[in-house]
C-alpha atoms as a PDB file:
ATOM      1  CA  UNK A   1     -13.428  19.410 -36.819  1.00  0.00           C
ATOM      2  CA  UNK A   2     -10.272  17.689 -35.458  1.00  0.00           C
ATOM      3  CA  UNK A   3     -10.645  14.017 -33.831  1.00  0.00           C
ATOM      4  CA  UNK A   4      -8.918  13.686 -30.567  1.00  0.00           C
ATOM      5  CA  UNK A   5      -8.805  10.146 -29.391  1.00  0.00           C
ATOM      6  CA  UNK A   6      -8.273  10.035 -25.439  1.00  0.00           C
ATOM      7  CA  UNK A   7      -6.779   6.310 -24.466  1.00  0.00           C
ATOM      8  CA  UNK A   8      -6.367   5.074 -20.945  1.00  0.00           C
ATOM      9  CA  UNK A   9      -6.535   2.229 -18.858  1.00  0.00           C
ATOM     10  CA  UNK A  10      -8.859   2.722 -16.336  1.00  0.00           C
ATOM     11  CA  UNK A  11      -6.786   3.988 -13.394  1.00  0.00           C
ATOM     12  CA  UNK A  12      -7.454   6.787 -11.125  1.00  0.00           C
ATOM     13  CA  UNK A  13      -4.685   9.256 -13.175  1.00  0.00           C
ATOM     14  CA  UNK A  14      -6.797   8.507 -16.491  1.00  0.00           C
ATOM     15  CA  UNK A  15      -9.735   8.653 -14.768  1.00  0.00           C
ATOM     16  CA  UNK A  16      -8.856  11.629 -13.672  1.00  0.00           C
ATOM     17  CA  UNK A  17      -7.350  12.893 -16.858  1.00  0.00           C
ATOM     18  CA  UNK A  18     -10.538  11.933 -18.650  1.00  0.00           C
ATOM     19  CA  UNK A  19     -12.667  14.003 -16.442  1.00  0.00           C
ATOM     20  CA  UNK A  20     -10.429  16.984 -15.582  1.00  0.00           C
ATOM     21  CA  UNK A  21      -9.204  17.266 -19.882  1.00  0.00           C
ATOM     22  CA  UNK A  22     -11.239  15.224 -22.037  1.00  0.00           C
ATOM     23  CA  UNK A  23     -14.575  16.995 -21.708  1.00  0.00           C
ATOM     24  CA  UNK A  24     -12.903  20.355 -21.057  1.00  0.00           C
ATOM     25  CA  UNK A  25     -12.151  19.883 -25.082  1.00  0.00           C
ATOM     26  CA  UNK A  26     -14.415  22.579 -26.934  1.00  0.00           C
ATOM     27  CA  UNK A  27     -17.284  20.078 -29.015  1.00  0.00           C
ATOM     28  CA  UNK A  28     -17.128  22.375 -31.613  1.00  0.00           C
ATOM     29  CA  UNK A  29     -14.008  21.945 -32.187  1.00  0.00           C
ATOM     30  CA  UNK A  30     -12.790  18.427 -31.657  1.00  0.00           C
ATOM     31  CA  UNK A  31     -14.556  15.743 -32.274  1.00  0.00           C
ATOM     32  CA  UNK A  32     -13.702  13.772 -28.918  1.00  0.00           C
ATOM     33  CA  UNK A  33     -13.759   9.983 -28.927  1.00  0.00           C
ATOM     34  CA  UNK A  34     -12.398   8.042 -24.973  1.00  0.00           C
ATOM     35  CA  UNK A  35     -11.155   4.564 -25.138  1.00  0.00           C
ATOM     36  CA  UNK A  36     -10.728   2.486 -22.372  1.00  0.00           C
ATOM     37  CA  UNK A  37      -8.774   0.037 -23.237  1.00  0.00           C
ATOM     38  CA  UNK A  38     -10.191  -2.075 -20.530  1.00  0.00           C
ATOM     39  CA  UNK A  39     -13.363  -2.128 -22.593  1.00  0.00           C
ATOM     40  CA  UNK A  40     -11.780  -2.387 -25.353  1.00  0.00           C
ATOM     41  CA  UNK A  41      -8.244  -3.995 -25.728  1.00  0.00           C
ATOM     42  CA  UNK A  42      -8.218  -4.556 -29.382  1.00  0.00           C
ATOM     43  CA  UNK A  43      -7.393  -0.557 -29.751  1.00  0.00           C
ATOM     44  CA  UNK A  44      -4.260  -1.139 -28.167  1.00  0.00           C
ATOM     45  CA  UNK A  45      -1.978  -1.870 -31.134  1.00  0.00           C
ATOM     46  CA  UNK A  46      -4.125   1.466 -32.755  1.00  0.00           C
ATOM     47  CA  UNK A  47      -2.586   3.418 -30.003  1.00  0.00           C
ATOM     48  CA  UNK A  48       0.725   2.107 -30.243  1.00  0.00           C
ATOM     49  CA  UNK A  49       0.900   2.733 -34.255  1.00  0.00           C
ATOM     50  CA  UNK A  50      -0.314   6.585 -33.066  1.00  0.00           C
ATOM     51  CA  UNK A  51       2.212   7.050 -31.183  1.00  0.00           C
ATOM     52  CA  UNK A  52       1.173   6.094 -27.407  1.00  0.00           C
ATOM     53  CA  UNK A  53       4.061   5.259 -25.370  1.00  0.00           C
ATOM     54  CA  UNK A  54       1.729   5.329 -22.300  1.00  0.00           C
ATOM     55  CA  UNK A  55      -1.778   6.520 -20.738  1.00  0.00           C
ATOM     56  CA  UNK A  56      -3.073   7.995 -20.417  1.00  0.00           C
ATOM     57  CA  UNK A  57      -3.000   9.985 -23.529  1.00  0.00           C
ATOM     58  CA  UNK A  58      -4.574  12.141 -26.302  1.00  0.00           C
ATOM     59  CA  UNK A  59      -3.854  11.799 -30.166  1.00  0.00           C
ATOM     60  CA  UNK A  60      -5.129  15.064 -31.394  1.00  0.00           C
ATOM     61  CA  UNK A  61      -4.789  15.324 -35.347  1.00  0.00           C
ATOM     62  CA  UNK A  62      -2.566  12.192 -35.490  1.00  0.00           C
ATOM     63  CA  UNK A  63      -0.409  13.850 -33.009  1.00  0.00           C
ATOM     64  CA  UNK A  64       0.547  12.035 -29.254  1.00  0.00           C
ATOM     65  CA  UNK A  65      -0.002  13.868 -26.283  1.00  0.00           C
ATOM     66  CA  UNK A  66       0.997  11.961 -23.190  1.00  0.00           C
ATOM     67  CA  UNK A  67      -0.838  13.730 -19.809  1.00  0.00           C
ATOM     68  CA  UNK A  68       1.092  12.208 -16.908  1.00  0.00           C
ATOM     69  CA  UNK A  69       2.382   8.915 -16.538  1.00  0.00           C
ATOM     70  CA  UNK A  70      -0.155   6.504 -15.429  1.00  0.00           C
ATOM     71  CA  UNK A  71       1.256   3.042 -17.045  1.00  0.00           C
ATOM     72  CA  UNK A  72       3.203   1.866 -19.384  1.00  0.00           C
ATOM     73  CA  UNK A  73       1.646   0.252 -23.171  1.00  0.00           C
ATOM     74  CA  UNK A  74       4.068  -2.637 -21.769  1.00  0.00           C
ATOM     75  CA  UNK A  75       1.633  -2.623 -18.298  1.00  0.00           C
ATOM     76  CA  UNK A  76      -1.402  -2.253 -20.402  1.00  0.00           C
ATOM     77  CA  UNK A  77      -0.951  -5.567 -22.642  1.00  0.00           C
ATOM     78  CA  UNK A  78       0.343  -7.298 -19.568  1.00  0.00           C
ATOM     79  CA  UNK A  79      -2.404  -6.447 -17.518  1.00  0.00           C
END
């Protein structure tokens, strides 16, 4: 099973994003894991190291998809 690690912020793109594209993901095959980093902020330098210019985003088998432009990893440790 391939992880796929959806990041986002909380605004209404990932929001949207999440609903619309993370649980469209087949569950048997990718093992789908959301983080808000509102909820949780110390994933933020995990994202970054992945390859997560901005959010939202999946990293599906190590490998950075950005979805649409939401904000910024600059935004998202300033906020």
């Amino acid at each position: 099973m391939t992880k796929a690690i959806f990041y986002h912020a909380g605004c209404n793109v990932c929001v949207d994003a999440e609903q619309q594209l993370a649980y469209s993901l087949d569950p048997k095959r990718f093992d789908v894991e959301i983080v808000n980093f509102a909820d949780a902020p110390g994933r933020i330098r995990e994202a970054e190291a992945a390859g997560v210019k901005s959010v939202p985003a999946f990293v599906i088998g190590g490998q950075p998809y950005h979805i649409n432009f939401g904000a910024s990893m600059a935004d998202v440790k300033g906020a």
